[in-house]
PDB file of N, CA and C in Angstrom:
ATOM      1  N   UNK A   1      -8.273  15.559   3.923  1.00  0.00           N
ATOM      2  CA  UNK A   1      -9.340  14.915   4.637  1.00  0.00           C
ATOM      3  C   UNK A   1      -9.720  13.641   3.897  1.00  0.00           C
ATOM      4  N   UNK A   2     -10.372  12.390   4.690  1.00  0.00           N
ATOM      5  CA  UNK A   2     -10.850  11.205   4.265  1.00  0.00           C
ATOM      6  C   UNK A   2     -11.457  10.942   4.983  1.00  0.00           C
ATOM      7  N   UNK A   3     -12.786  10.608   4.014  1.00  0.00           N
ATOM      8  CA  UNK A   3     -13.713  10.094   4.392  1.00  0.00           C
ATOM      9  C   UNK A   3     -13.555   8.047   5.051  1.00  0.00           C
ATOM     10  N   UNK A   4     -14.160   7.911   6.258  1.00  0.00           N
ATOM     11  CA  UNK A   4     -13.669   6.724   6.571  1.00  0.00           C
ATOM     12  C   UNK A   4     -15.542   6.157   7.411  1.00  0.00           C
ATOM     13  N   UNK A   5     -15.559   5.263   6.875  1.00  0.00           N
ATOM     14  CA  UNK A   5     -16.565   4.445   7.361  1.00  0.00           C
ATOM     15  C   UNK A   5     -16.342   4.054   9.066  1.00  0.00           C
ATOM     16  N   UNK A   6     -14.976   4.056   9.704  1.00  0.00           N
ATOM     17  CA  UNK A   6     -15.117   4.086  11.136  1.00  0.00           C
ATOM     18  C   UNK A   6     -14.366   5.498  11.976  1.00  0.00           C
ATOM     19  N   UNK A   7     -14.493   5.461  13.041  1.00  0.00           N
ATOM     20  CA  UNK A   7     -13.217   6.798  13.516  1.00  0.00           C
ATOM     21  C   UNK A   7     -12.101   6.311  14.123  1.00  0.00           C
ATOM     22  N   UNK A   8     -11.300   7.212  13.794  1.00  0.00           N
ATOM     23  CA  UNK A   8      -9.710   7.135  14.045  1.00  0.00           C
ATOM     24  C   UNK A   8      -9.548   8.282  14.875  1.00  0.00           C
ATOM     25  N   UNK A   9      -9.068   7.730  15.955  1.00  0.00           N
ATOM     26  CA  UNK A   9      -8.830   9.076  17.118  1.00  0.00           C
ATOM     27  C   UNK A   9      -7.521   9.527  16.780  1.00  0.00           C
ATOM     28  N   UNK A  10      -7.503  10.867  17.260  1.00  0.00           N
ATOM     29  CA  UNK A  10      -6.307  11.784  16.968  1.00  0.00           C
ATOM     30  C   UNK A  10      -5.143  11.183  17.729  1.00  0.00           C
ATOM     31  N   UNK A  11      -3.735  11.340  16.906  1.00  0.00           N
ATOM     32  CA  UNK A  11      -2.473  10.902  16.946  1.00  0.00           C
ATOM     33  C   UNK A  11      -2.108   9.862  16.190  1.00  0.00           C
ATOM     34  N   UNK A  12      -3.393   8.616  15.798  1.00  0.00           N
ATOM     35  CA  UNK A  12      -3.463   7.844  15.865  1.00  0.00           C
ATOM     36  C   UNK A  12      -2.440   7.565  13.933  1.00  0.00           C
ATOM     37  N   UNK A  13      -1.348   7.085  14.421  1.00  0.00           N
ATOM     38  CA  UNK A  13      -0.517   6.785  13.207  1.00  0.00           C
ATOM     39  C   UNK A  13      -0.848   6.255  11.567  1.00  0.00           C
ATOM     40  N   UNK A  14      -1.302   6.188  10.537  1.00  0.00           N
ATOM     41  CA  UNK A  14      -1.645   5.712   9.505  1.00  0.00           C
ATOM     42  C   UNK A  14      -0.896   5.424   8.271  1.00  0.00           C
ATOM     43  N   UNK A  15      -1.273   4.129   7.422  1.00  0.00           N
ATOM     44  CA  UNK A  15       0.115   3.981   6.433  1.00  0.00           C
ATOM     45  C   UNK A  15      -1.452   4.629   5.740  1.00  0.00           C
ATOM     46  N   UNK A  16      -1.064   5.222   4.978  1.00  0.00           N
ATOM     47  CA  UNK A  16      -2.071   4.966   3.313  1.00  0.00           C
ATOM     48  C   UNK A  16      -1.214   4.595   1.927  1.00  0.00           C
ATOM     49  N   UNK A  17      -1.649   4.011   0.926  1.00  0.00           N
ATOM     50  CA  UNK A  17      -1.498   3.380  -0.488  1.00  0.00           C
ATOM     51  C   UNK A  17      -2.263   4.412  -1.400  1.00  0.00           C
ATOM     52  N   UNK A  18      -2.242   5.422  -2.071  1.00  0.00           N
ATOM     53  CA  UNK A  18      -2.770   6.097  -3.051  1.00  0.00           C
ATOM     54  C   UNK A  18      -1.676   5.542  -4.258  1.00  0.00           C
ATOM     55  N   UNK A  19      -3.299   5.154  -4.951  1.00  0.00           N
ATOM     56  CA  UNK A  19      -2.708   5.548  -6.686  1.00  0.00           C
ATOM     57  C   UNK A  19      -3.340   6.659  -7.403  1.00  0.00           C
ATOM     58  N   UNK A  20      -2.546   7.514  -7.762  1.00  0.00           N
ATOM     59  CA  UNK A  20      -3.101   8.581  -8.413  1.00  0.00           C
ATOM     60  C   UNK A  20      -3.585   7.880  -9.998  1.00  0.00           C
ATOM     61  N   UNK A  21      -4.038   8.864 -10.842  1.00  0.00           N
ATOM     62  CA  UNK A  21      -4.758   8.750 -12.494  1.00  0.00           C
ATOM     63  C   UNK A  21      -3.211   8.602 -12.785  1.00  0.00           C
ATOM     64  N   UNK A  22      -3.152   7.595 -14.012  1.00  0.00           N
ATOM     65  CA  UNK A  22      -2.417   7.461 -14.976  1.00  0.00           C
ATOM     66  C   UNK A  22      -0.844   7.111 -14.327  1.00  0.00           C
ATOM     67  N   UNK A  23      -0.990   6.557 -13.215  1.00  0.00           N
ATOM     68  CA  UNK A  23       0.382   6.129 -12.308  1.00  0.00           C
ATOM     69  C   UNK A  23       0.059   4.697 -12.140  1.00  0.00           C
ATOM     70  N   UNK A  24       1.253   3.621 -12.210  1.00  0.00           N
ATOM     71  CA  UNK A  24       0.963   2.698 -12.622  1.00  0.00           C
ATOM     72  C   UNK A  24       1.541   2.053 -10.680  1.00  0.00           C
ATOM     73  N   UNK A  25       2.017   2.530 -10.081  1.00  0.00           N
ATOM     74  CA  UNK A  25       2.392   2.159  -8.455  1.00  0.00           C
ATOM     75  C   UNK A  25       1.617   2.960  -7.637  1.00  0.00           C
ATOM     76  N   UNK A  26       1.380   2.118  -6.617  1.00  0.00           N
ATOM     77  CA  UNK A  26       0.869   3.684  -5.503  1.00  0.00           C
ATOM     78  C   UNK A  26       1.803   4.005  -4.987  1.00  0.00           C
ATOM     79  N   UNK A  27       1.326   5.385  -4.320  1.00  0.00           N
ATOM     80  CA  UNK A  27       2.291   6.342  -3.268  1.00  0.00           C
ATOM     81  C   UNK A  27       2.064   5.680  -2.213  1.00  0.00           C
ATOM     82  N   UNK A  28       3.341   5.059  -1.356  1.00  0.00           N
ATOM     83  CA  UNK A  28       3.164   4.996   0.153  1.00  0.00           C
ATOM     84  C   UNK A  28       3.472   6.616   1.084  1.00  0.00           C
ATOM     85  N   UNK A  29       2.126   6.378   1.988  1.00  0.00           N
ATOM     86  CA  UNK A  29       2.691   7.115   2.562  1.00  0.00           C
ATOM     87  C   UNK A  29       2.236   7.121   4.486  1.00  0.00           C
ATOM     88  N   UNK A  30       3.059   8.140   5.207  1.00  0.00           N
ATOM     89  CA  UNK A  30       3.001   7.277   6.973  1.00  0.00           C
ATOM     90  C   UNK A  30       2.074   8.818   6.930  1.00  0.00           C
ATOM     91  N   UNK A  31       1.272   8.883   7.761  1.00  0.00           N
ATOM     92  CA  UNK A  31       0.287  10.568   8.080  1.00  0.00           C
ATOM     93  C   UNK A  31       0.076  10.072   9.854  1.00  0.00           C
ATOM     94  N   UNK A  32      -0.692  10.798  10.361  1.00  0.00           N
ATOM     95  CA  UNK A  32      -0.870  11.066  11.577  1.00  0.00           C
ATOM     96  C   UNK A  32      -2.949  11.760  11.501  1.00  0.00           C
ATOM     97  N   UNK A  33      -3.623  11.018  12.274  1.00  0.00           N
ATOM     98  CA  UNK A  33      -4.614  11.569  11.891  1.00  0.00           C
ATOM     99  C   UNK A  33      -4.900  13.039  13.040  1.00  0.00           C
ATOM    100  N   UNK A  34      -5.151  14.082  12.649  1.00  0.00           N
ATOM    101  CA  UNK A  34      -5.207  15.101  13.634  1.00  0.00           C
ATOM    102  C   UNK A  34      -6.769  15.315  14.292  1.00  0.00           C
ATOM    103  N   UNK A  35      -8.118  14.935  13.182  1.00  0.00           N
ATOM    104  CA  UNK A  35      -9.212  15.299  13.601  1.00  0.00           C
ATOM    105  C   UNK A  35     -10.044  14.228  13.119  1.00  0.00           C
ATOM    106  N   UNK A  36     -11.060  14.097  13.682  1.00  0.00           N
ATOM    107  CA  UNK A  36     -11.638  12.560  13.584  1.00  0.00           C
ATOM    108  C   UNK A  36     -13.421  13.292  13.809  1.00  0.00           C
ATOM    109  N   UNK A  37     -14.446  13.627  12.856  1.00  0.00           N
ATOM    110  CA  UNK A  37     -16.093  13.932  13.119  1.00  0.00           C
ATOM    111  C   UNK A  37     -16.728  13.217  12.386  1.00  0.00           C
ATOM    112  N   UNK A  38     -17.839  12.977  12.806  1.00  0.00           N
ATOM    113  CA  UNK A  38     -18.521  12.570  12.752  1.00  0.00           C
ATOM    114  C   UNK A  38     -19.247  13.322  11.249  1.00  0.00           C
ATOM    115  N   UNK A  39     -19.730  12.665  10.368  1.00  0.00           N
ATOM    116  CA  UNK A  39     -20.280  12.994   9.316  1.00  0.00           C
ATOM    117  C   UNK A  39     -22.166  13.351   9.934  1.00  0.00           C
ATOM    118  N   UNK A  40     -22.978  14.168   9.941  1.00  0.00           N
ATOM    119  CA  UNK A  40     -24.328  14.236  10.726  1.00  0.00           C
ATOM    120  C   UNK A  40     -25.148  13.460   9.399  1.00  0.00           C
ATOM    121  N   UNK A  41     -25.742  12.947  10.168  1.00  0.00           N
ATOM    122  CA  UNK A  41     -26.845  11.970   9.870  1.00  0.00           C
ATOM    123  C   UNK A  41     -26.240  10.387   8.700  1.00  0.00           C
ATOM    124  N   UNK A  42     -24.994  10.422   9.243  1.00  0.00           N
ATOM    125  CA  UNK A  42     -23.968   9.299   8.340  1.00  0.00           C
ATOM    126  C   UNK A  42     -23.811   8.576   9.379  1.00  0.00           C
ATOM    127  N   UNK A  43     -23.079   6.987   8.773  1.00  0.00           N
ATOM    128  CA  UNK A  43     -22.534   6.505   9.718  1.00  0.00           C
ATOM    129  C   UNK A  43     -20.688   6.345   8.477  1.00  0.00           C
ATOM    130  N   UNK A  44     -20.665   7.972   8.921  1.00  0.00           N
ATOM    131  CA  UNK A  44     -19.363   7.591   8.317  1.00  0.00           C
ATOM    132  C   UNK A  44     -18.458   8.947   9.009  1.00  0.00           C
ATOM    133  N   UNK A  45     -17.198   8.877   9.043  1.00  0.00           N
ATOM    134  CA  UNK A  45     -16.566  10.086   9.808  1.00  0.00           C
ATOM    135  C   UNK A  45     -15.705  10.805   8.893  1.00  0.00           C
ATOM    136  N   UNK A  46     -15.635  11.893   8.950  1.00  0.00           N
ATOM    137  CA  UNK A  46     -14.222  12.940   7.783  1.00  0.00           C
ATOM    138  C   UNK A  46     -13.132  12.823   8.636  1.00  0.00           C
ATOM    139  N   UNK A  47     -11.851  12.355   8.361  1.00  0.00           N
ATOM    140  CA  UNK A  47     -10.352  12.291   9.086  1.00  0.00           C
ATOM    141  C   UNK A  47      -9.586  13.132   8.457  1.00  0.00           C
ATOM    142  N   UNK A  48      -8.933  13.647   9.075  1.00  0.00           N
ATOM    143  CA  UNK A  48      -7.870  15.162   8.768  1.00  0.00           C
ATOM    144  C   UNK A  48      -6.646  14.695   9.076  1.00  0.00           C
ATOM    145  N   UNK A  49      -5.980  14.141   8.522  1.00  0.00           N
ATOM    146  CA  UNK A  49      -4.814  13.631   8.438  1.00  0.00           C
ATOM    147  C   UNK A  49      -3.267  14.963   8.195  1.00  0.00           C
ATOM    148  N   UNK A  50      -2.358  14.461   8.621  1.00  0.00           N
ATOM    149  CA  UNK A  50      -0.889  15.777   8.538  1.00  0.00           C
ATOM    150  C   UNK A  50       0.294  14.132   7.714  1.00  0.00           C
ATOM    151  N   UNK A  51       0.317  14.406   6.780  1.00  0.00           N
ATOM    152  CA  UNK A  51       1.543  13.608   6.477  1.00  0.00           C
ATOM    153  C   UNK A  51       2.488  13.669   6.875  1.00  0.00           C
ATOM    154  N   UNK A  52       3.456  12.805   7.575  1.00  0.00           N
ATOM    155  CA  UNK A  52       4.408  12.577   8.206  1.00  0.00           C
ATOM    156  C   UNK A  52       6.406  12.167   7.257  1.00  0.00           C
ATOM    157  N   UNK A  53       5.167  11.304   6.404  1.00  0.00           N
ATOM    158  CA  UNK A  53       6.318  10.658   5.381  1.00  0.00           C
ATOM    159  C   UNK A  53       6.307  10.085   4.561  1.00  0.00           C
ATOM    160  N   UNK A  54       6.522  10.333   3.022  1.00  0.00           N
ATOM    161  CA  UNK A  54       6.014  10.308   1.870  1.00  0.00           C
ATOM    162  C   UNK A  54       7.526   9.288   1.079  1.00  0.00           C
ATOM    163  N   UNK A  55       7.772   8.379   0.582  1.00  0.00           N
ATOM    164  CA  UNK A  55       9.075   7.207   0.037  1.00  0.00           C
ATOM    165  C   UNK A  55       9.383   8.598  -0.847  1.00  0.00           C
ATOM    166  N   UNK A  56      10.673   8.186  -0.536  1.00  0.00           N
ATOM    167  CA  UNK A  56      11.576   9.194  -1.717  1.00  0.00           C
ATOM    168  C   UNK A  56      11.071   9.109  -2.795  1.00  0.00           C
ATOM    169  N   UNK A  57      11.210   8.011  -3.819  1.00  0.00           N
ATOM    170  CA  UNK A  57      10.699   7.895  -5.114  1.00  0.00           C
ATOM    171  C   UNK A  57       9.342   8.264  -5.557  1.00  0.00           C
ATOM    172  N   UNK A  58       8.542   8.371  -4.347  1.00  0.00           N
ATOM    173  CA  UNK A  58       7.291   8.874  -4.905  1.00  0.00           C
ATOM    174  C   UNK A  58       6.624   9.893  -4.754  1.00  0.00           C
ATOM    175  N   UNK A  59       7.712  10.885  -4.007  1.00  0.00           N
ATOM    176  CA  UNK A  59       7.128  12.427  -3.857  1.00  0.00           C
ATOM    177  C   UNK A  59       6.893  13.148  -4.682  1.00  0.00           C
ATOM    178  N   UNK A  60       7.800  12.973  -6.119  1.00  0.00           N
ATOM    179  CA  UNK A  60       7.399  14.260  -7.532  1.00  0.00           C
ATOM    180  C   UNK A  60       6.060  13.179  -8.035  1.00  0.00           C
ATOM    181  N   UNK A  61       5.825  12.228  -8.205  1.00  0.00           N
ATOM    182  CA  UNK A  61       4.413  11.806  -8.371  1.00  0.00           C
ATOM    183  C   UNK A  61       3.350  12.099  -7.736  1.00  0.00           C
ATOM    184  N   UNK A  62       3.464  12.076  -6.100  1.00  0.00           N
ATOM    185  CA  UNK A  62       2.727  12.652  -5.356  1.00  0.00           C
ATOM    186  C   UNK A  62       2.227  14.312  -5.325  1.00  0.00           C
ATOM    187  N   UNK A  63       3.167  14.916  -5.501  1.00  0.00           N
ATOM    188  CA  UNK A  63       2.931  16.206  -5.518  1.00  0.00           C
ATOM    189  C   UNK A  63       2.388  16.608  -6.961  1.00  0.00           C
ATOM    190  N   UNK A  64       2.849  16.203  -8.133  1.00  0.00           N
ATOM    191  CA  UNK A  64       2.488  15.929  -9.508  1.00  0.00           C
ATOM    192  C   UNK A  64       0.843  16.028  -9.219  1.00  0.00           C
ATOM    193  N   UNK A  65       0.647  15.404  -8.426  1.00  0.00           N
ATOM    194  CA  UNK A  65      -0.852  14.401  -8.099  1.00  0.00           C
ATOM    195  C   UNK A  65      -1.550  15.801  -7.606  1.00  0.00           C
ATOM    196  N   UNK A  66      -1.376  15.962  -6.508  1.00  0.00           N
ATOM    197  CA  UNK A  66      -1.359  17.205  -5.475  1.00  0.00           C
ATOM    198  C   UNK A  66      -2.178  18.293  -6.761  1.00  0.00           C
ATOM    199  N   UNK A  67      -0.610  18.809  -7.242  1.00  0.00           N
ATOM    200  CA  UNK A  67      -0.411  20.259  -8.146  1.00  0.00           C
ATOM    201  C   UNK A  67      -1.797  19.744  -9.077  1.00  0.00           C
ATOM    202  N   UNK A  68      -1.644  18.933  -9.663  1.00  0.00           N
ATOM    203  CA  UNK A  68      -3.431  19.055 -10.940  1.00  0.00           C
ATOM    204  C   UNK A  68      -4.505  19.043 -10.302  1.00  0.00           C
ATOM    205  N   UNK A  69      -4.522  18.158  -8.758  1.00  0.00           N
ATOM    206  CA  UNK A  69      -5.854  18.279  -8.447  1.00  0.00           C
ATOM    207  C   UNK A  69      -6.148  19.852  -8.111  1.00  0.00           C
ATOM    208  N   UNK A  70      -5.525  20.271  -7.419  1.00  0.00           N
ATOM    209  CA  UNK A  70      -5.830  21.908  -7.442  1.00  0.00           C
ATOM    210  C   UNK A  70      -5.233  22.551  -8.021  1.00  0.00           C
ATOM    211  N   UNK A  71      -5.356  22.498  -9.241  1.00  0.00           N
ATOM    212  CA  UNK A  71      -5.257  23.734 -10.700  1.00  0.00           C
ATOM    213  C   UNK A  71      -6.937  22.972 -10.795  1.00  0.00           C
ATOM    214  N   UNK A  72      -7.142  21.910 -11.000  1.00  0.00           N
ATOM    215  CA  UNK A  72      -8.462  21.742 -11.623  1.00  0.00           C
ATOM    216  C   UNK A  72      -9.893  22.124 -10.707  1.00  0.00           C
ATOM    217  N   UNK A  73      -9.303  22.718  -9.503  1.00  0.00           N
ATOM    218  CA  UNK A  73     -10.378  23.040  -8.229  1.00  0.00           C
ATOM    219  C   UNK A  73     -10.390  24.136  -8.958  1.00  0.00           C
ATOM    220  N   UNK A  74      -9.189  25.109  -9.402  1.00  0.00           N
ATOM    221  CA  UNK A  74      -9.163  26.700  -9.073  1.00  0.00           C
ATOM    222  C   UNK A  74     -10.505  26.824 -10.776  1.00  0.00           C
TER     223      UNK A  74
END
């Protein structure tokens, strides 16, 4: 999910640029947004995105990325 200051209706195709901690390139990557609400009493919306397609070279970074953020949730 991402938080987005406007809404993005569902299907609606997306590139995103993440740089994770201590990575010196970002991850490209293509997603698809699936759910688009309204944040209550915001003027900002939560987007639920499904990744579509992640550059070869930057999937063990990405997932790298992924795997610590949730070990550090659990």
């Amino acid at each position: 999910m991402i938080e987005t200051a406007r809404k993005i209706s569902p299907d609606t195709p997306v590139e995103l640029s993440l740089t994770p901690p201590e990575t010196p390139n970002p991850v490209h990557i293509n997603a698809r947004v699936i759910r688009s609400d309204k944040i209550e009493g915001q003027e900002l919306f939560n987007i639920g995105i499904e990744f579509s397609k992640i550059e070869e070279d930057n999937k063990n970074t990405f997932l790298k990325f992924l795997c610590d953020t949730i070990y550090k949730l659990s």
